[in-house]
Protein backbone atom coordinates (compact mmCIF):
# COMPACT_ATOMS: atom_id res chain seq x y z
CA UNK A 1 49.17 132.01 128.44
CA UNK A 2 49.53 135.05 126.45
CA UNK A 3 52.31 133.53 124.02
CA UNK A 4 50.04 130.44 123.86
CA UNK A 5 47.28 132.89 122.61
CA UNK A 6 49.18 134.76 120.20
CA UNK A 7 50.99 131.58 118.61
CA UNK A 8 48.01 130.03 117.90
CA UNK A 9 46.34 133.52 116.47
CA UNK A 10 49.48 133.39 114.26
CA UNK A 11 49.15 129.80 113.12
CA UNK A 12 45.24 130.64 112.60
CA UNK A 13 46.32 133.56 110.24
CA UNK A 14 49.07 131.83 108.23
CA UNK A 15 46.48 128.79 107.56
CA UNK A 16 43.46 131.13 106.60
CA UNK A 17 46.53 132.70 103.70
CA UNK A 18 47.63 129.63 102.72
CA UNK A 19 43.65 128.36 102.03
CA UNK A 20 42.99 131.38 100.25
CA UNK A 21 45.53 131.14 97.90
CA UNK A 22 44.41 130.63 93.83
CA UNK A 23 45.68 127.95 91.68
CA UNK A 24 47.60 129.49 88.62
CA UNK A 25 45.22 127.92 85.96
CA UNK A 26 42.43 125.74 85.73
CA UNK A 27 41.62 123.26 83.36
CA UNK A 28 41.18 119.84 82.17
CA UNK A 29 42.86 116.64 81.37
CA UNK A 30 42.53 115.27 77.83
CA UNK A 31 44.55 112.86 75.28
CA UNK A 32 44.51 112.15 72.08
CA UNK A 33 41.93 109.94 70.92
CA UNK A 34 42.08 107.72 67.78
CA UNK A 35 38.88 106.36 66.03
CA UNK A 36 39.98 102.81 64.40
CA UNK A 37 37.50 102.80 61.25
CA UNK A 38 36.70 99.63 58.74
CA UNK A 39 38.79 99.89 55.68
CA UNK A 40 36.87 96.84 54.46
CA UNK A 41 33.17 95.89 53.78
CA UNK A 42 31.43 92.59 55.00
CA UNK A 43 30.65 90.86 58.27
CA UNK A 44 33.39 90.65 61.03
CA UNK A 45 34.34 87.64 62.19
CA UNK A 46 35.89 88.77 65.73
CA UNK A 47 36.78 91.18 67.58
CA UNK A 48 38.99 90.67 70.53
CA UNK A 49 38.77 93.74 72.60
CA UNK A 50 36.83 95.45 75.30
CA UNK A 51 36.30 99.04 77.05
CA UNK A 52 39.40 99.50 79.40
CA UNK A 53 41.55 96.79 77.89
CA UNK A 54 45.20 98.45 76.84
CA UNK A 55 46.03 97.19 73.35
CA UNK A 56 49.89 97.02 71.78
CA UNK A 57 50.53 98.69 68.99
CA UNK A 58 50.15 96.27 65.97
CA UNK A 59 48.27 93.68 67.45
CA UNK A 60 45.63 91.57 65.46
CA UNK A 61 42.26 92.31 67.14
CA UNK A 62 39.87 91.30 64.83
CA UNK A 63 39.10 90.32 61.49
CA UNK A 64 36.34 91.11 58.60
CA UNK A 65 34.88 88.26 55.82
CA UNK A 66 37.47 87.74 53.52
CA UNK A 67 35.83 84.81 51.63
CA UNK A 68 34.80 86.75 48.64
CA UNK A 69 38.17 88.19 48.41
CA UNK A 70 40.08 84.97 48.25
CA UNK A 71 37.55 83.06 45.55
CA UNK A 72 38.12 86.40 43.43
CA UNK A 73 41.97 86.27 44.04
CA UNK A 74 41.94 82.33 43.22
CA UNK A 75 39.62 83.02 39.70
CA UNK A 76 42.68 85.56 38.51
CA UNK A 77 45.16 82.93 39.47
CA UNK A 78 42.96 80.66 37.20
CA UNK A 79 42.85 83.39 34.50
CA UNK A 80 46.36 84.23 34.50
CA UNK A 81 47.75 80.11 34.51
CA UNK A 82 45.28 80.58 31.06
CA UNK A 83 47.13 83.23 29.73
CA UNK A 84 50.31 82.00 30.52
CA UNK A 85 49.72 78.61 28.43
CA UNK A 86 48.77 81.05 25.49
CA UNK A 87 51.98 82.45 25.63
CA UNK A 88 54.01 79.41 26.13
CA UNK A 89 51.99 78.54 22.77
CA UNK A 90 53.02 81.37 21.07
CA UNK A 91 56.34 81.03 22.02
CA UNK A 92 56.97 77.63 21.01
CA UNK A 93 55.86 79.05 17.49
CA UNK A 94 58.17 81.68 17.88
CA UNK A 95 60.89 78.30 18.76
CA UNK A 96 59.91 76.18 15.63
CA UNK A 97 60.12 79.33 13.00
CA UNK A 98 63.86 79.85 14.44
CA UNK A 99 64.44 76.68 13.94
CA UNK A 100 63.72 76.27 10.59
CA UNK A 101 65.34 79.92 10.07
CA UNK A 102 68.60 78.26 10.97
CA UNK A 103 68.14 75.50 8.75
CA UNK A 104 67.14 77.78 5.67
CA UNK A 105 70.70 79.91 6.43
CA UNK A 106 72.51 76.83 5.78
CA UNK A 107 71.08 76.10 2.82
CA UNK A 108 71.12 79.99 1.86
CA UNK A 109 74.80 79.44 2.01
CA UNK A 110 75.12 75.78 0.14
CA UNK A 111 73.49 77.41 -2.37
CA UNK A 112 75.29 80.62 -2.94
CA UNK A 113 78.48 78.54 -2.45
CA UNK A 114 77.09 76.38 -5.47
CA UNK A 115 75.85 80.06 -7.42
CA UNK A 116 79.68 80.74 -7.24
CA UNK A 117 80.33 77.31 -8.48
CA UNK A 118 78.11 78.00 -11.51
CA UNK A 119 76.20 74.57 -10.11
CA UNK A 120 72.90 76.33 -8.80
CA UNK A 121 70.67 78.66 -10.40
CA UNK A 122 70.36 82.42 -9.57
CA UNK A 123 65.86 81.44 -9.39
CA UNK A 124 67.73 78.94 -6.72
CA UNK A 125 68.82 81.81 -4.85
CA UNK A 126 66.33 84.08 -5.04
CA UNK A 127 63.77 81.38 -3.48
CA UNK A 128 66.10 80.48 -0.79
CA UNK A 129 66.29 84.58 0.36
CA UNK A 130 62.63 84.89 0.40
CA UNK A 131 61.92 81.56 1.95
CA UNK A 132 64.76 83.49 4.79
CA UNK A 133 62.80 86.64 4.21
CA UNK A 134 59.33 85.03 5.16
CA UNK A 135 60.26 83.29 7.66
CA UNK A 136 61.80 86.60 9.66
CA UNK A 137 58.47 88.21 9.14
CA UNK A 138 56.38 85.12 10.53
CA UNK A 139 58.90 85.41 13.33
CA UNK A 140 57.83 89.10 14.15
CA UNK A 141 53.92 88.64 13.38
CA UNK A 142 53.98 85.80 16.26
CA UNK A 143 56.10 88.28 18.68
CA UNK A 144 53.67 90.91 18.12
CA UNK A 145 50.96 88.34 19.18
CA UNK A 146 52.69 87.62 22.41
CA UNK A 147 53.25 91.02 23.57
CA UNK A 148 48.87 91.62 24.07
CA UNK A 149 49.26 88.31 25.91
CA UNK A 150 51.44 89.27 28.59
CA UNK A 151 49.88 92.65 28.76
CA UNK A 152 47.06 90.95 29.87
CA UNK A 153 49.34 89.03 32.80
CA UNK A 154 50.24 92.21 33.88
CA UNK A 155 46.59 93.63 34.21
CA UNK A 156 45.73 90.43 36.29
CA UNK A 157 48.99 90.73 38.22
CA UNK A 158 47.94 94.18 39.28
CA UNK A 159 44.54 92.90 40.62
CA UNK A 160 46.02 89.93 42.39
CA UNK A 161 47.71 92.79 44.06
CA UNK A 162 44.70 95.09 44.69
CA UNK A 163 42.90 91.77 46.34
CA UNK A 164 45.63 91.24 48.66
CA UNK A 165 45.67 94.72 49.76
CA UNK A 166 41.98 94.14 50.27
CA UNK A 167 42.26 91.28 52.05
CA UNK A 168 45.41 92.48 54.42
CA UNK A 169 42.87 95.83 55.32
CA UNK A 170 40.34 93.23 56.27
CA UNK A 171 42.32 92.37 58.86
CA UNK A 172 42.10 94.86 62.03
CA UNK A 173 45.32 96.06 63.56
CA UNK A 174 45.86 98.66 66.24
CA UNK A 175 47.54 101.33 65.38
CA UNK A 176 49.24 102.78 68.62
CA UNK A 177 49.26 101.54 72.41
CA UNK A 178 46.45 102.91 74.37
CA UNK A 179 43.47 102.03 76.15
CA UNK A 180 39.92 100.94 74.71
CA UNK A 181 37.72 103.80 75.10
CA UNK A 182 34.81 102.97 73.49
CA UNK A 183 33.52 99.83 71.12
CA UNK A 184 31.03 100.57 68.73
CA UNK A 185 30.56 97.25 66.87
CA UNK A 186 30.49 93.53 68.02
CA UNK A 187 30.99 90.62 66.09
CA UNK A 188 28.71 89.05 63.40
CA UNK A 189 27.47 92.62 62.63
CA UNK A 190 27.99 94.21 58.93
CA UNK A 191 30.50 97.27 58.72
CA UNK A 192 31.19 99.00 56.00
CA UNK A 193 34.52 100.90 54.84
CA UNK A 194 35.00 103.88 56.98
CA UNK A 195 32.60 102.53 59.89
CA UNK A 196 34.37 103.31 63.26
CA UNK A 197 35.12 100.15 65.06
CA UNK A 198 36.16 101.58 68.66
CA UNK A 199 38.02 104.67 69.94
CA UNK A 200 41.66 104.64 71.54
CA UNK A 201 43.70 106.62 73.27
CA UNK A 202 47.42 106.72 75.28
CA UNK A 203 46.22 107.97 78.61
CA UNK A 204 49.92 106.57 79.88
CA UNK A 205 50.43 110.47 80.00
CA UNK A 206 48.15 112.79 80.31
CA UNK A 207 47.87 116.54 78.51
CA UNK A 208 45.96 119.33 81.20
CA UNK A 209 45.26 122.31 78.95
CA UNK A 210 44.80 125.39 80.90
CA UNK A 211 44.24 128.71 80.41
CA UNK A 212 46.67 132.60 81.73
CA UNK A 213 46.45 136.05 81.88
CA UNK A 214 48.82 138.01 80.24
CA UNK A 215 50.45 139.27 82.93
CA UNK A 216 50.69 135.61 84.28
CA UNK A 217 53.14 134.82 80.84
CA UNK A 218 56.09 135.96 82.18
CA UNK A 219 55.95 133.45 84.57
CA UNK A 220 56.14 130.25 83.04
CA UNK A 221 58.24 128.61 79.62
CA UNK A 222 58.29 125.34 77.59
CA UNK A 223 59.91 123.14 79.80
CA UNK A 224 59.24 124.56 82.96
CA UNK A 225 58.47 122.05 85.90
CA UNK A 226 54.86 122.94 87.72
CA UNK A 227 52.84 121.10 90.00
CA UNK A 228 48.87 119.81 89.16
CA UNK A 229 46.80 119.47 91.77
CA UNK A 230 43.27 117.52 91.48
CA UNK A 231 40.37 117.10 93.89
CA UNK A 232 40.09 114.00 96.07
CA UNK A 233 38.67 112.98 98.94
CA UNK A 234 40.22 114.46 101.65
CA UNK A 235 42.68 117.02 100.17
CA UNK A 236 44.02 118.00 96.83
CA UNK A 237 46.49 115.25 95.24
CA UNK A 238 49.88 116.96 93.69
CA UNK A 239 51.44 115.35 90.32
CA UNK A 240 54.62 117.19 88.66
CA UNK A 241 53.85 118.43 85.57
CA UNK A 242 55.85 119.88 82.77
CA UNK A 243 54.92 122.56 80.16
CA UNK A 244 54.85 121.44 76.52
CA UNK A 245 53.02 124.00 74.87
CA UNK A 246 52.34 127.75 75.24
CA UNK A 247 49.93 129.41 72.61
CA UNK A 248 51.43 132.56 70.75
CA UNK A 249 48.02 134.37 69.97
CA UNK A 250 45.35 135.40 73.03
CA UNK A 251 41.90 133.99 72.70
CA UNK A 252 38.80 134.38 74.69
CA UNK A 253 38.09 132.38 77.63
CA UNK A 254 36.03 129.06 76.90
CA UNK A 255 32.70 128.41 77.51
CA UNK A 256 33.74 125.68 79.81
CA UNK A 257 34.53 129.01 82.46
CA UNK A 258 31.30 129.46 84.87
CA UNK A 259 30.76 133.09 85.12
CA UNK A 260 30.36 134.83 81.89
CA UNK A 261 32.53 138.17 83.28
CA UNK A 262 35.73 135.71 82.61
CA UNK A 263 34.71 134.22 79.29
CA UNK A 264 34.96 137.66 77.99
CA UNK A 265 38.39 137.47 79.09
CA UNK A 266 41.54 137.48 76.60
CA UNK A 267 43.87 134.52 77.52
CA UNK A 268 46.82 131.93 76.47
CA UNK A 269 46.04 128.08 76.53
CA UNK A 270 49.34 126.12 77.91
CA UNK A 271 49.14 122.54 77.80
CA UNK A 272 51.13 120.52 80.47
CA UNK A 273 52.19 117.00 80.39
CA UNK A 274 51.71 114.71 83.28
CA UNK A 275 52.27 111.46 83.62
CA UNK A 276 49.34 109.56 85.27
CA UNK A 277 49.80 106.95 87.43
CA UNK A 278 46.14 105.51 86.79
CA UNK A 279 44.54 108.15 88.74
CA UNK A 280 43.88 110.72 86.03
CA UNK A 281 40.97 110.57 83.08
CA UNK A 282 39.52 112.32 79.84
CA UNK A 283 37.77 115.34 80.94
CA UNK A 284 38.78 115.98 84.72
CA UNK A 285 39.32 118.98 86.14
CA UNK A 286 42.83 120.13 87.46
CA UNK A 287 44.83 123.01 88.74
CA UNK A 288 47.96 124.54 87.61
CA UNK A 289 50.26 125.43 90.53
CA UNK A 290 53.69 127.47 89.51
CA UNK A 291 54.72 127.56 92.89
């Protein structure tokens, strides 16, 4: 009876140790969060998403008026099939004078060839080399009329190119896998550029930021395995965790910290990665255990 007594006594003592031990750190869960904004102005069309839906990375989720857009992009098209058929005009000037360039060299050399032959004049030859002579200059006074021309092709090409930059933006792609976190705009409604659309986030694996005591540093490294330990129902549920982060300068403790005798505190923020199995969100609290 008396072995009975003191096992139990023993047990007893060994449970009350074990329930008064103190987590290593305390903190909370968080992830990164990205705020998809309008890069276009107008009235969206759709938008295919909703809170808690998990989005791929480059998927098409919505789409913002690009009507405007394409009538502008189809008037420079217009403008620039204009300019063209001023150049093609210009150059077939540019065709005929060469043309009748060639012609005037042959008869630049009948002539001289008849000069030689004392059967031509030398007023003869003197016409036929500035007839030669104004025909080279009519040749560069029409180039120099072409080169504005497709100047001006270029200028259009470049806004073609700004509208279809415009119009690809209008479109709404996701950036990065992750879970909807919050949608700020619905369809039919007018956004404007920089207008956030809804906010994002990879909560596949989770970051638990906590905060050490010095003396607690030489305890733990980057890469060091740990276990985090959150509240549930009945008992407290265990996840490994791994330690991506350690902060090289002490700060005070944050406000987040109850009692203000331990935000005065100086200490380290670690961050731990944990993968989350669908159990873990934004803002809950967790433990740090290094044993």
């Amino acid at each position: 009876m008396k072995k009975m007594i003191i096992a139990l006594i023993i047990v007893s003592l060994a449970a009350c140790s074990k329930s008064n031990e103190k987590a290593d750190g305390y903190g909370n869960f968080e992830a990164t969060e990205v705020t998809i904004s309008a890069e276009a102005n107008g009235k969206i069309e759709f938008l295919n998403l909703e809170e808690g839906e998990v989005l791929e990375p480059n998927a098409s989720v919505g789409l913002i008026d690009t009507i405007q857009l394409y009538l502008n992009k189809q008037q420079m098209l217009a403008s620039k099939t204009t300019i063209f058929s001023k150049s093609r005009n210009v150059q077939s000037q540019t065709t005929i004078l060469q043309e009748q360039l060639k012609t005037t060299l042959i008869e630049q050399k009948r002539i001289q060839n008849m000069f030689a032959e004392n059967a031509a004049t030398k007023r003869q030859v003197d016409e036929v080399e500035g007839k030669m002579n104004v025909l080279k200059e009519q040749i560069k006074s029409v180039a120099t009329q072409n080169a504005p021309i497709l100047n001006e092709a270029k200028s259009i090409d470049v806004q073609i190119q700004k509208i279809n930059d415009q119009i690809q933006k209008s479109k709404i792609t996701n950036p990065i896998k992750g879970t909807v976190l919050a949608k700020y705009v619905e369809p039919n409604e007018i956004t404007a550029f920089g207008k956030p659309l809804y906010k994002i986030a990879d909560i596949s694996e989770m970051t638990l930021r906590v905060y050490v005591s010095e003396t607690q540093l030489s305890k733990i490294k980057v890469g060091q395995q740990v276990n985090v330990k959150i509240d549930t129902d009945t008992e407290m549920k265990s996840y490994p965790g791994t330690i991506s982060w350690i902060a090289s300068t002490a700060e005070f403790t944050p406000k987040i910290i109850q009692t203000k005798e331990e935000r005065v505190n100086l200490v380290y923020a670690v961050k731990i990665d944990v993968k989350n199995d669908g159990g873990l969100k934004i803002g809950m609290p967790a433990e740090m255990w290094i044993k």
